[in-house]
N, C-alpha and C. Protein backbone atom coordinates (compact mmCIF):
# COMPACT_ATOMS: atom_id res chain seq x y z
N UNK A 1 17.71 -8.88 22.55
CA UNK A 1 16.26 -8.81 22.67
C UNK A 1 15.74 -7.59 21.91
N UNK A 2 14.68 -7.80 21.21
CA UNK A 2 14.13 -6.87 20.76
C UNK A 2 13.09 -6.03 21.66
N UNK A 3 13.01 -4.85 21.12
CA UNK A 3 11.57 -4.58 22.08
C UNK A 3 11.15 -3.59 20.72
N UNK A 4 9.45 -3.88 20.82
CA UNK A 4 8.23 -3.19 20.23
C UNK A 4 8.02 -1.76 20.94
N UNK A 5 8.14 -0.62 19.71
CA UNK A 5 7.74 0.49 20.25
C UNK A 5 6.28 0.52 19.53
N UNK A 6 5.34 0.94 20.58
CA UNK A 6 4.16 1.01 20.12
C UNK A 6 3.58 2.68 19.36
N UNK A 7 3.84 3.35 18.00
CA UNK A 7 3.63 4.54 17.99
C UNK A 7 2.30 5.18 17.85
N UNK A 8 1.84 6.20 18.81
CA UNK A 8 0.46 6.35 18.49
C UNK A 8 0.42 6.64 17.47
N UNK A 9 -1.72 6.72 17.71
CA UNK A 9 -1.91 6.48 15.63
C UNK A 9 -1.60 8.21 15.69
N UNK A 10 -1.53 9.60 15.79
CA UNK A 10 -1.56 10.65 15.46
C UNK A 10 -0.11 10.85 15.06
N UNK A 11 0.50 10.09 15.46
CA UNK A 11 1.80 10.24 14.90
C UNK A 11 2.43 9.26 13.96
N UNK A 12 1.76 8.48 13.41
CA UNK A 12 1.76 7.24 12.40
C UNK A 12 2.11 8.20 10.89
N UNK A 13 3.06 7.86 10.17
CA UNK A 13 3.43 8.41 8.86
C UNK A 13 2.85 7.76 7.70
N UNK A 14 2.41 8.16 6.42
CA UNK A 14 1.65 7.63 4.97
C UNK A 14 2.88 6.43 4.95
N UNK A 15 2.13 5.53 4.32
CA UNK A 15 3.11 4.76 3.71
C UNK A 15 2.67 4.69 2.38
N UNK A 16 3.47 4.53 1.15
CA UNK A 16 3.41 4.14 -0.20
C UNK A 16 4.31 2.95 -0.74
N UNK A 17 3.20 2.40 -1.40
CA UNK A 17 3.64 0.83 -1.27
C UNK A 17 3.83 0.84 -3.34
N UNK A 18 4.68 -0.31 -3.43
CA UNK A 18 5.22 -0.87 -4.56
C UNK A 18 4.60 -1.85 -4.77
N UNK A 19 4.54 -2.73 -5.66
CA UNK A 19 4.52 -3.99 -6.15
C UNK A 19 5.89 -4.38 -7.34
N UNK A 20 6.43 -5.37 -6.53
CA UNK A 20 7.82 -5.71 -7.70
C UNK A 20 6.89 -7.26 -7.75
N UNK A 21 8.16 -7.61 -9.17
CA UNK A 21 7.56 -8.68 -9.92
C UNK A 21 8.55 -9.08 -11.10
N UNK A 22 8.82 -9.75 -11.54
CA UNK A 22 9.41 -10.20 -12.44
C UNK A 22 8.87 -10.51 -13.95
N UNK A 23 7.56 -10.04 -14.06
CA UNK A 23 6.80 -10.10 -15.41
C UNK A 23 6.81 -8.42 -15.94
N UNK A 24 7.07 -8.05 -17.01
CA UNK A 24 7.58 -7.06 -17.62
C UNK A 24 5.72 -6.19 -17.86
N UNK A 25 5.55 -5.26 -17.46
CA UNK A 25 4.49 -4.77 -17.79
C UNK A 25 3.54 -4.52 -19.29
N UNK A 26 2.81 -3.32 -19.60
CA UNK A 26 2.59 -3.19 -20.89
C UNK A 26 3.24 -2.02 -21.07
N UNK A 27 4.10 -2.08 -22.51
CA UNK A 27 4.41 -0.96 -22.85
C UNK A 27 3.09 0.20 -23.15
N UNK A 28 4.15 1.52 -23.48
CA UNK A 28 3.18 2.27 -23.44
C UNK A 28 2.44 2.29 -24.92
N UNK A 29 1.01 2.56 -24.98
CA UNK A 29 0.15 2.40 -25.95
C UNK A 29 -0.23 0.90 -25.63
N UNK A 30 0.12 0.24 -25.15
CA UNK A 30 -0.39 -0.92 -25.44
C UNK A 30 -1.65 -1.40 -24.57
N UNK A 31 -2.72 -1.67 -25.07
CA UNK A 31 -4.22 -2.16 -24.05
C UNK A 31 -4.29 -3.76 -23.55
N UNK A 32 -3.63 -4.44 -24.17
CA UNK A 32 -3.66 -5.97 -23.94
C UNK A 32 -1.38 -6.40 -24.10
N UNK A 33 -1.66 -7.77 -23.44
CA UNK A 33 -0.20 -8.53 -23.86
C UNK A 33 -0.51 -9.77 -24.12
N UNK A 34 -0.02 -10.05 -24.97
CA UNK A 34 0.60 -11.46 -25.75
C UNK A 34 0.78 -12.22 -24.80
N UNK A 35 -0.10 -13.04 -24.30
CA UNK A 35 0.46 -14.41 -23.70
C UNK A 35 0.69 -15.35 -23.49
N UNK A 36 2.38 -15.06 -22.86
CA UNK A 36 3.40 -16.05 -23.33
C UNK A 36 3.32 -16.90 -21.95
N UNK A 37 3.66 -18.17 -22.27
CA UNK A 37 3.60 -19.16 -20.88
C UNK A 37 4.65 -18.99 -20.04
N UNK A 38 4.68 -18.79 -18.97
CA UNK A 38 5.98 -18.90 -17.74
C UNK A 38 5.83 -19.29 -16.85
N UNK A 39 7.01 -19.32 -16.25
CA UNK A 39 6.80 -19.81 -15.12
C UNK A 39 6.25 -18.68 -13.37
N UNK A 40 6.05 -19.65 -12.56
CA UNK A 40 5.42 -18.48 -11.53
C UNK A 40 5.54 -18.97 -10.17
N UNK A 41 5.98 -19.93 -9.72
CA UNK A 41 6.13 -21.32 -8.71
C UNK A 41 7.30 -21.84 -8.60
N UNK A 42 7.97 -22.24 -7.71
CA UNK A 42 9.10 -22.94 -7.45
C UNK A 42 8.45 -24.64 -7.77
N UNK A 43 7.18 -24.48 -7.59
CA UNK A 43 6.82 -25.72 -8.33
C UNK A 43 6.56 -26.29 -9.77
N UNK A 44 7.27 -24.77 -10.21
CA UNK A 44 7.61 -25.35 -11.85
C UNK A 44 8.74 -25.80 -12.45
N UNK A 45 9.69 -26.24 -11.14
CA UNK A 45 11.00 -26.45 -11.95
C UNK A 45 10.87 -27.63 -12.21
N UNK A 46 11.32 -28.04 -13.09
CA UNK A 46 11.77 -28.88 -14.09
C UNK A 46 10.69 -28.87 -15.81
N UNK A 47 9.81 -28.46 -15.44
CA UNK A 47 8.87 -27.75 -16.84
C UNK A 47 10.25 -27.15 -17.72
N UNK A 48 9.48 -27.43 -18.99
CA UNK A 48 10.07 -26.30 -20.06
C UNK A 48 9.22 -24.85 -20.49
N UNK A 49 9.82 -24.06 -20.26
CA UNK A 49 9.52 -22.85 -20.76
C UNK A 49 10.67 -21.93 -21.79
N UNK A 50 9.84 -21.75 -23.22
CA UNK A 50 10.88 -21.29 -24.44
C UNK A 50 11.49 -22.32 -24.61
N UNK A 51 11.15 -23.48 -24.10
CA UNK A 51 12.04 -24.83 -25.13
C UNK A 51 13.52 -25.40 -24.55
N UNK A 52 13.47 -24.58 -22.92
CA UNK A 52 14.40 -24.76 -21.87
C UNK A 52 13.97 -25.01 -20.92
N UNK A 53 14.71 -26.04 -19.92
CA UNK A 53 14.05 -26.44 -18.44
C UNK A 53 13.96 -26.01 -17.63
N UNK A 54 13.00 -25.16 -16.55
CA UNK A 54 13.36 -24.61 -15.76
C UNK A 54 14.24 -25.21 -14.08
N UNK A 55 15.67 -25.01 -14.20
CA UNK A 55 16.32 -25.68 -12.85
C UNK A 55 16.16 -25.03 -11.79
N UNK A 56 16.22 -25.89 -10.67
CA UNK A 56 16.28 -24.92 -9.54
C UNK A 56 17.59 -23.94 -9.48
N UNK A 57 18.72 -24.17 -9.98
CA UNK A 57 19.56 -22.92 -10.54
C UNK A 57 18.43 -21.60 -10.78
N UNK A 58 18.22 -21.72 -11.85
CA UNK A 58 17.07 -20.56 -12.27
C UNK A 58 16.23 -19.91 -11.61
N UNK A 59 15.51 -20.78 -10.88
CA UNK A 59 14.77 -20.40 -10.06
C UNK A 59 15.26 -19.39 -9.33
N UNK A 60 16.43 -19.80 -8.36
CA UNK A 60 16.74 -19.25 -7.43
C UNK A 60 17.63 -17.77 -7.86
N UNK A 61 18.09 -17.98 -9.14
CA UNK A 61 18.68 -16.58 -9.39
C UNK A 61 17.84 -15.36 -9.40
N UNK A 62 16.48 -16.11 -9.77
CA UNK A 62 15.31 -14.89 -9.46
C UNK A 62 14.80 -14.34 -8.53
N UNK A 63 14.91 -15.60 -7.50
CA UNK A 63 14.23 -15.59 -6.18
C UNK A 63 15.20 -14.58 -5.85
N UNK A 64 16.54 -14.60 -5.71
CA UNK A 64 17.44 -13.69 -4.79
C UNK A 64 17.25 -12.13 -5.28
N UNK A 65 16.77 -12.02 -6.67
CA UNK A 65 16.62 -10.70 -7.03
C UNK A 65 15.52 -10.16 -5.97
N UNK A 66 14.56 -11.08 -5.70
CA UNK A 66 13.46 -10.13 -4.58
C UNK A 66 13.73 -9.77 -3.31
N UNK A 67 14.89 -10.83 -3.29
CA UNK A 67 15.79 -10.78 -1.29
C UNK A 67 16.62 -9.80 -1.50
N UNK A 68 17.21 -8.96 -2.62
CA UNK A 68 18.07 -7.94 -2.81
C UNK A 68 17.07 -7.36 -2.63
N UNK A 69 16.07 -7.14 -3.72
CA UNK A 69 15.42 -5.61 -3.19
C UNK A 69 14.94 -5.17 -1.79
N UNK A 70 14.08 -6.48 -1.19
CA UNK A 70 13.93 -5.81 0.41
C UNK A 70 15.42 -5.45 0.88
N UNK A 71 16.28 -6.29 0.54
CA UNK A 71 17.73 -5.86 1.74
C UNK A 71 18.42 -4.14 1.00
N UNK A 72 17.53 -4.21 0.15
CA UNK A 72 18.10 -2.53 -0.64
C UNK A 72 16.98 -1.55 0.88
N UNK A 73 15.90 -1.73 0.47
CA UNK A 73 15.46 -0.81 1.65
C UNK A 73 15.67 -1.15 2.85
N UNK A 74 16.11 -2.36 4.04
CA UNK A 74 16.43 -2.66 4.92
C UNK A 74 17.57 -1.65 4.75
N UNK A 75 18.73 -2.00 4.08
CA UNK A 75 20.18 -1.20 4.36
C UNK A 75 19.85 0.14 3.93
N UNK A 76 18.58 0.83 3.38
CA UNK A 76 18.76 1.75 3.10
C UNK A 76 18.10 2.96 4.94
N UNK A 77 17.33 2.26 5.41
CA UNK A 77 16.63 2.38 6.15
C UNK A 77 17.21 2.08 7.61
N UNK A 78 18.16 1.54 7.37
CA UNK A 78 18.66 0.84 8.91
C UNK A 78 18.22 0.05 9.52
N UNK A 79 17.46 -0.91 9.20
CA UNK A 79 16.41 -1.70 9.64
C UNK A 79 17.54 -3.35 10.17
N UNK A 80 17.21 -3.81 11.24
CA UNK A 80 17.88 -4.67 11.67
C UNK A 80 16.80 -6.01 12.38
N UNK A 81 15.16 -5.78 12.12
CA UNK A 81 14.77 -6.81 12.76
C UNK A 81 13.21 -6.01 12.10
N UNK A 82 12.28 -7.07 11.87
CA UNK A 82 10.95 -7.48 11.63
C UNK A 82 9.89 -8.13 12.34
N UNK A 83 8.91 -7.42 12.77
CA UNK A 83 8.05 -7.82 13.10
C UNK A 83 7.09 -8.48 12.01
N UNK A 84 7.07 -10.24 11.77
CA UNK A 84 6.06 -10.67 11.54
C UNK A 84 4.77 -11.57 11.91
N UNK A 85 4.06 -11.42 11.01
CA UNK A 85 2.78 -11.99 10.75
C UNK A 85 2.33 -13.36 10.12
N UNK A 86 2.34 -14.46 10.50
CA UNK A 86 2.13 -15.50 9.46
C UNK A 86 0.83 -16.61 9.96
N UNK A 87 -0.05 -16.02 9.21
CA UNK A 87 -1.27 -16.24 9.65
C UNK A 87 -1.67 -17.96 9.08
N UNK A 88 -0.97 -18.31 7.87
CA UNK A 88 -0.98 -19.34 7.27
C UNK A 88 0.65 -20.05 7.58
N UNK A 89 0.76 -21.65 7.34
CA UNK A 89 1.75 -22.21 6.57
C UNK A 89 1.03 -23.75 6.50
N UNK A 90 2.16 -24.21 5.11
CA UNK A 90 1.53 -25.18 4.93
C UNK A 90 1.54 -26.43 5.72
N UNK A 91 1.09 -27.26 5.49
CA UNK A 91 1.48 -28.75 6.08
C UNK A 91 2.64 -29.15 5.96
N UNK A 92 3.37 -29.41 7.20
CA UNK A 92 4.40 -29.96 7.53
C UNK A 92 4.98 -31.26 6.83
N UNK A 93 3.95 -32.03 6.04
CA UNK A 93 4.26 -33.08 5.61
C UNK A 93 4.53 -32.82 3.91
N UNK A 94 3.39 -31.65 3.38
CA UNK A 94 3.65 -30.86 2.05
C UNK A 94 5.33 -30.31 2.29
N UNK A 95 5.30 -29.65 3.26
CA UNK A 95 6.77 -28.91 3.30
C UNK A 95 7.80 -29.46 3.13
N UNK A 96 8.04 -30.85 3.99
CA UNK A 96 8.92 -31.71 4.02
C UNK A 96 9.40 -32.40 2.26
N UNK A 97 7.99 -32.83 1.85
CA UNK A 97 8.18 -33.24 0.43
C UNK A 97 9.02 -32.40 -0.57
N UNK A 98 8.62 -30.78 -0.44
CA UNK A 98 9.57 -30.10 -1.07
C UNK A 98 10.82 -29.58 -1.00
N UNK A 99 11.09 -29.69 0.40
CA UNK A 99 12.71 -30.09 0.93
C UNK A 99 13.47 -30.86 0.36
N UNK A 100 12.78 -32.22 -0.03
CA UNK A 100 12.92 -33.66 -0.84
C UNK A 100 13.08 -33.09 -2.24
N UNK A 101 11.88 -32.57 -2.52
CA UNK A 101 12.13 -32.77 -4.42
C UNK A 101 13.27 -31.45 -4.72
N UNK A 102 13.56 -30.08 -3.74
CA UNK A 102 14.33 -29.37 -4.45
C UNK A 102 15.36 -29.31 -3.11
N UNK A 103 16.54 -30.16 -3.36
CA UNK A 103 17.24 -29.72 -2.65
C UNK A 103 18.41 -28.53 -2.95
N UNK A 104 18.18 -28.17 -3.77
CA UNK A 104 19.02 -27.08 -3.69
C UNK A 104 18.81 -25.57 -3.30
N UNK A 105 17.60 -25.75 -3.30
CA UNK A 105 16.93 -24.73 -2.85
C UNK A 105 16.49 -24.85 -1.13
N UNK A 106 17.03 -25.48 -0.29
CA UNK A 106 16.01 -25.41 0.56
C UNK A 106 17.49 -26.48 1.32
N UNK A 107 18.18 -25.13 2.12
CA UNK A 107 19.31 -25.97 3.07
C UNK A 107 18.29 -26.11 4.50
N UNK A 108 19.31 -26.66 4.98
CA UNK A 108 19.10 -26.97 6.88
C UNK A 108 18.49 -26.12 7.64
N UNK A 109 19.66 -24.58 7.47
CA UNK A 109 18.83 -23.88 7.98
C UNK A 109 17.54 -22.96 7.71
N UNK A 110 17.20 -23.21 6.32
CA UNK A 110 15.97 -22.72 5.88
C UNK A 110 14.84 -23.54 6.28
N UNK A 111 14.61 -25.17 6.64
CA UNK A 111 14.18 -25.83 6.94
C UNK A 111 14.10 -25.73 8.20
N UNK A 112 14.95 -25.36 9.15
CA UNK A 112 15.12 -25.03 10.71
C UNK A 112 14.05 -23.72 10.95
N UNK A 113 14.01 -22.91 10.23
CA UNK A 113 13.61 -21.41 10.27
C UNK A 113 11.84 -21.99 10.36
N UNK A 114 11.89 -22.69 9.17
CA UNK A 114 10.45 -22.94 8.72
C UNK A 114 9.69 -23.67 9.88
N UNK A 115 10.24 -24.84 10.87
CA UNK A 115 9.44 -25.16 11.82
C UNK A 115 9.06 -24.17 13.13
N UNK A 116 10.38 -23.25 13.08
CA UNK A 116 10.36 -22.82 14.78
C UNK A 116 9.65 -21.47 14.15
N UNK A 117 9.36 -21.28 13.28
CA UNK A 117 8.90 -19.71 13.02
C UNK A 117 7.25 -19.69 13.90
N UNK A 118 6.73 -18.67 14.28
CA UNK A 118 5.83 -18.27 15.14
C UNK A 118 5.05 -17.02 14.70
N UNK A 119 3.84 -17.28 14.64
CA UNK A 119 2.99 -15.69 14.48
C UNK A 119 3.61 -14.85 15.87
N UNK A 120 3.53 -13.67 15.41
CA UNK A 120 3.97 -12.20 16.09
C UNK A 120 5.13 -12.21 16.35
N UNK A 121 6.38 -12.86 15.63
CA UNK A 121 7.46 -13.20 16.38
C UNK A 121 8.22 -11.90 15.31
N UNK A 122 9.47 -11.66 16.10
CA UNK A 122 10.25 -11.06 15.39
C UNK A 122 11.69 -11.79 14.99
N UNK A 123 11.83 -10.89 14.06
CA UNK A 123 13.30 -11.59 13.35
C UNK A 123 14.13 -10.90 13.04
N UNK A 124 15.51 -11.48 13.31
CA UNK A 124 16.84 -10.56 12.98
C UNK A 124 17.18 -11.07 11.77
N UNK A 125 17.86 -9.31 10.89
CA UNK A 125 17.76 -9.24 10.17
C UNK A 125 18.65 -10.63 9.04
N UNK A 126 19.24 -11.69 9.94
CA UNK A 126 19.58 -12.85 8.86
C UNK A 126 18.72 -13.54 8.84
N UNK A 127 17.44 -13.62 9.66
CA UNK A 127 16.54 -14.79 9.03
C UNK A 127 15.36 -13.65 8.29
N UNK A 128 15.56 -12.63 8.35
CA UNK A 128 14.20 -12.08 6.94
C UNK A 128 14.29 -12.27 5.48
N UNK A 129 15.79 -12.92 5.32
CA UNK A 129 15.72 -13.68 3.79
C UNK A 129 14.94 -14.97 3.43
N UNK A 130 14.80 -15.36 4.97
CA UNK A 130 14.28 -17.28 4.87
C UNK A 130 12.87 -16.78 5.21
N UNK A 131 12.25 -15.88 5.59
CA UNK A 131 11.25 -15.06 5.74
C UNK A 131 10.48 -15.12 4.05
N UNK A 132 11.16 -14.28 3.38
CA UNK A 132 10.71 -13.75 2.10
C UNK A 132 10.74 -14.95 0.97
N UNK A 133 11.83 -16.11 1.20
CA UNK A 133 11.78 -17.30 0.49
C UNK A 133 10.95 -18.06 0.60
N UNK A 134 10.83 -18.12 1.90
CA UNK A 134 9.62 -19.32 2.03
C UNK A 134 8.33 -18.81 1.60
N UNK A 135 7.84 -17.10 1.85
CA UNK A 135 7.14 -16.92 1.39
C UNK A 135 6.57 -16.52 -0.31
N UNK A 136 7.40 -16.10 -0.61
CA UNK A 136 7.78 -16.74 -2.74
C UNK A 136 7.28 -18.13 -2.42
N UNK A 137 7.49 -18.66 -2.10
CA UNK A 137 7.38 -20.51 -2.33
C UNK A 137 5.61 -20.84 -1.96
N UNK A 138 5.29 -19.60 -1.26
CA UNK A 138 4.00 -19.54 -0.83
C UNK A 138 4.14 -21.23 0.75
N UNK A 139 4.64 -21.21 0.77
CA UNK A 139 5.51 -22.09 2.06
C UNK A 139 4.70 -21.79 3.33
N UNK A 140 4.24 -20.04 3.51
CA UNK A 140 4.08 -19.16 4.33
C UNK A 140 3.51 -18.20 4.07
N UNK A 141 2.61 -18.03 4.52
CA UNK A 141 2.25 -16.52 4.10
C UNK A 141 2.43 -15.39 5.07
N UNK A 142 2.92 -14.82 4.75
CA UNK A 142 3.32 -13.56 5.78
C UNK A 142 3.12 -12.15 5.63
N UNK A 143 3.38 -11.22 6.27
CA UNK A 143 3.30 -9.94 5.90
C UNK A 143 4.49 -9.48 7.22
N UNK A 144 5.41 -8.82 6.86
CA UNK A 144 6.56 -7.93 8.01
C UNK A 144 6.40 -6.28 8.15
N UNK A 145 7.28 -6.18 9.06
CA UNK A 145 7.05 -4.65 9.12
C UNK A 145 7.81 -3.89 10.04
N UNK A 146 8.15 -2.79 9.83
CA UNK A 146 9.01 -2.74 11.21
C UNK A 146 8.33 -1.01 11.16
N UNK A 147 7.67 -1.31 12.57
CA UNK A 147 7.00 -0.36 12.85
C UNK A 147 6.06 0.44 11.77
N UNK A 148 5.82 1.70 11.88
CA UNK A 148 5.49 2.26 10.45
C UNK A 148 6.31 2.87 9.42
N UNK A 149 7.82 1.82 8.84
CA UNK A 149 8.85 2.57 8.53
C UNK A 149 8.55 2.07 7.52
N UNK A 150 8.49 -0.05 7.49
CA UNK A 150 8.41 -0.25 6.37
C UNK A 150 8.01 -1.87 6.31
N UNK A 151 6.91 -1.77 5.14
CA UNK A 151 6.57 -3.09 5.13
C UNK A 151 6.51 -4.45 3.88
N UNK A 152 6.31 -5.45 3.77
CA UNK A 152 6.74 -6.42 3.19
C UNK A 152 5.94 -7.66 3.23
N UNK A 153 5.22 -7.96 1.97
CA UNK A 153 4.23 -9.35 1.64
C UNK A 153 4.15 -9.72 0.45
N UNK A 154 4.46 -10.83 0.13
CA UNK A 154 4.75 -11.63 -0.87
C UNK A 154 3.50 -12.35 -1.48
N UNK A 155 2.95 -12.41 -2.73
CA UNK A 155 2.10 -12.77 -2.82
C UNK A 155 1.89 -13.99 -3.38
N UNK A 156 0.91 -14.85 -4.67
CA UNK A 156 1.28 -15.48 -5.10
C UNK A 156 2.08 -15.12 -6.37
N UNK A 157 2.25 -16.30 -6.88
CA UNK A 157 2.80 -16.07 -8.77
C UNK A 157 3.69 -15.11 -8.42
N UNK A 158 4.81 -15.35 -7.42
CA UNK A 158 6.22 -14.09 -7.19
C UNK A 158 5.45 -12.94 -7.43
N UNK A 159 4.46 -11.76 -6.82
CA UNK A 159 4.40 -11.07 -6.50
C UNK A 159 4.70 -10.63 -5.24
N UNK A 160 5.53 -9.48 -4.92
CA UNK A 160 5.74 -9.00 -3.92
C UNK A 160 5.49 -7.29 -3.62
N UNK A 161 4.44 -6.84 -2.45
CA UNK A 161 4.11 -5.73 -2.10
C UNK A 161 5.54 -5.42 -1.15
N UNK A 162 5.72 -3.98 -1.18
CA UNK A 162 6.79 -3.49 -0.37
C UNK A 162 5.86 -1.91 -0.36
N UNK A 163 5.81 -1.52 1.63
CA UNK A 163 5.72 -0.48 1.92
C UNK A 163 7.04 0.45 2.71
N UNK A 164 6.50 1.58 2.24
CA UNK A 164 7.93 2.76 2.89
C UNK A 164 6.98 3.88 3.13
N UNK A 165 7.86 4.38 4.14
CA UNK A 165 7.25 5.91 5.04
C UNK A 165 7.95 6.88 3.91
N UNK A 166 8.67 6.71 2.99
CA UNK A 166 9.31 7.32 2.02
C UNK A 166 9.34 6.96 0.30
N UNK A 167 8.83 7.77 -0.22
CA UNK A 167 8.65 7.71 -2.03
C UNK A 167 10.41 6.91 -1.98
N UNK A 168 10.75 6.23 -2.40
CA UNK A 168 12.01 5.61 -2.64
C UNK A 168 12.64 5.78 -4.26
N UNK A 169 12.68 6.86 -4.77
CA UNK A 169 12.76 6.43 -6.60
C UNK A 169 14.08 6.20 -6.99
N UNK A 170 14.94 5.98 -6.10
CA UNK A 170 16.25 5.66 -6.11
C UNK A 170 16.05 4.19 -5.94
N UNK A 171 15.74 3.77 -4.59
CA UNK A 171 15.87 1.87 -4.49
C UNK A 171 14.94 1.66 -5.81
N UNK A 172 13.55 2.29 -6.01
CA UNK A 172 13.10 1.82 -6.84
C UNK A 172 13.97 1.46 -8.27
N UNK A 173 14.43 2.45 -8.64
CA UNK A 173 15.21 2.46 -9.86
C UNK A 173 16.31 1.04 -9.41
N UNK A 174 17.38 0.80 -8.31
CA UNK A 174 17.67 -0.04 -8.22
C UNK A 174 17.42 -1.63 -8.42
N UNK A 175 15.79 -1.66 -7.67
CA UNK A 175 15.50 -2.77 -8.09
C UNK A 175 14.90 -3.11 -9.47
N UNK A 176 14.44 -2.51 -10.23
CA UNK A 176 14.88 -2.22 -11.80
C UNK A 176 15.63 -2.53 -12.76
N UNK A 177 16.97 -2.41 -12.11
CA UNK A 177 18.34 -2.77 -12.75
C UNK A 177 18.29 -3.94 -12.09
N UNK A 178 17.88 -4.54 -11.15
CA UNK A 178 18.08 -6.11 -11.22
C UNK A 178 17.59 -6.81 -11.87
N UNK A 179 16.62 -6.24 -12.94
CA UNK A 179 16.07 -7.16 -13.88
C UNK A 179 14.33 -7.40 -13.31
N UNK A 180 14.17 -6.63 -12.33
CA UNK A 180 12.72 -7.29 -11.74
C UNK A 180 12.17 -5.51 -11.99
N UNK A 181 10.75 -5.67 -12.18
CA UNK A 181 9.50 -4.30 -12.88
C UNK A 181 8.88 -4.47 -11.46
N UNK A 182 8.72 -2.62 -11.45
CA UNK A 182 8.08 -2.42 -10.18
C UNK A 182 6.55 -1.37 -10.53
N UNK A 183 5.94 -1.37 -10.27
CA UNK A 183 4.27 -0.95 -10.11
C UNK A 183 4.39 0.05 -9.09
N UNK A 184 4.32 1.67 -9.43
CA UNK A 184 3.75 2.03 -7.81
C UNK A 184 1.94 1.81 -7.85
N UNK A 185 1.77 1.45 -6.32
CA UNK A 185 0.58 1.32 -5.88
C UNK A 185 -0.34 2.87 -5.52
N UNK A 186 -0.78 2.82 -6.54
CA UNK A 186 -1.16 4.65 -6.14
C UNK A 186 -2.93 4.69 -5.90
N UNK A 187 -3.45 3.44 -5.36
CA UNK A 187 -4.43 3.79 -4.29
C UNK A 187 -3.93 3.07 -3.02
N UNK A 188 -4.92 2.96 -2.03
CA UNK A 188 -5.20 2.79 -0.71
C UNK A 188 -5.02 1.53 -0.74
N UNK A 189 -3.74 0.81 0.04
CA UNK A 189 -3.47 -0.71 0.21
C UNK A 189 -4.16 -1.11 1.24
N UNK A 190 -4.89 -2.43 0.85
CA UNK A 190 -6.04 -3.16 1.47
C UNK A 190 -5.56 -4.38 2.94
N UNK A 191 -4.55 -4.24 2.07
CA UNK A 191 -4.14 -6.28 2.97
C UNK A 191 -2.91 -5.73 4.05
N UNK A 192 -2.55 -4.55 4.38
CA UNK A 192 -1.71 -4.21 5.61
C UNK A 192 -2.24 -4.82 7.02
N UNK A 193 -1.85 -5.64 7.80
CA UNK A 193 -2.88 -6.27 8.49
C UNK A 193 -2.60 -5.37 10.12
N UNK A 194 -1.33 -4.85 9.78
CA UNK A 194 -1.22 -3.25 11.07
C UNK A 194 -2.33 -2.00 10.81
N UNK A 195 -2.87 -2.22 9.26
CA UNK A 195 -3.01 -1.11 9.17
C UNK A 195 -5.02 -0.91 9.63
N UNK A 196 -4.86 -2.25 9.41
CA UNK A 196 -6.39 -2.69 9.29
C UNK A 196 -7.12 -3.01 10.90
N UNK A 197 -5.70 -3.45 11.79
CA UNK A 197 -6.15 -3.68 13.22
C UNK A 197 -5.99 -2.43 14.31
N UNK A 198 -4.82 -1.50 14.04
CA UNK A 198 -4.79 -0.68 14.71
C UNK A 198 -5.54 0.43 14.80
């Protein structure tokens, strides 16, 4: 069983939040980018992009780069369970269809996760991967958090916000080397939905 520690707000720590992503920024000097078509959706596989198909192989080698980086600050942090938020999901009958068209992406128990999941519920730390997938897939929309240590929301077009009670320029640099570009967020994050109710 989990239990919620509630911390008052005078003792609540800054958080500084990231944005990772898998689209390569602008170099420096540069005011505009060239744009090139890609992909951004698990609902683009089978499209060609560069004159190659996108498989759900592909897909998913990317997708896991974003489930490494949260599990880089989870293990870096000690973090063993999430409090989330999922204010949206889609239709059960939309969902089901894409179970159908990508099965390789989308086993039993990711499909299991997706019905019984619950606003305010918490999760141990093996289902916050089926957490962060479904929400890439936009499946779900969510936002996690565990306490004010550290938080996590996925946006559309594989954007993903990540907050920490700690500048991280080590995980950062890590998730880097996985091939995915990270943004620090260096104003005031809007869509924290702890940060906005408490």
């Amino acid at each position: 069983m989990t239990i919620r520690i509630r911390i008052p707000k005078e003792m609540e720590t800054e958080m500084y939040y990231i944005q990772v992503k898998k689209y390569s920024p602008l170099t420096k000097g540069q005011t505009t980018k060239k744009k090139i078509r890609t992909w951004t959706s698990i609902h683009d596989i089978g499209n060609f992009y560069h004159g190659s198909k996108l498989t759900q192989e592909e897909y998913l080698h990317i997708e896991d780069k974003y489930v490494t980086a949260v599990n880089l600050y989870l293990d870096f942090k000690g973090i063993d369970s999430l409090e989330i938020r999922v204010p949206d999901k889609i239709d059960e009958e939309l969902f089901a269809k894409s179970v159908q068209k990508y099965p390789k992406c989308y086993g039993e128990d990711l499909a299991e996760f997706y019905y019984s999941l619950s606003d305010h519920a918490f999760i141990q730390r093996n289902f916050i991967e089926y957490a962060i997938r479904l929400s890439l897939r936009e499946d779900i929309y969510s936002q996690m958090r565990r306490d004010h240590l550290f938080f996590v929301e996925c946006n559309y077009d594989l954007y993903m916000d990540i907050g920490s009670d700690q500048k991280d320029e080590t995980i950062i640099k890590e998730i880097e080397n996985l091939g995915l570009y990270v943004n620090v967020i260096d104003y005031e994050y809007p869509n924290n939905f702890w940060t906005r109710s408490e």
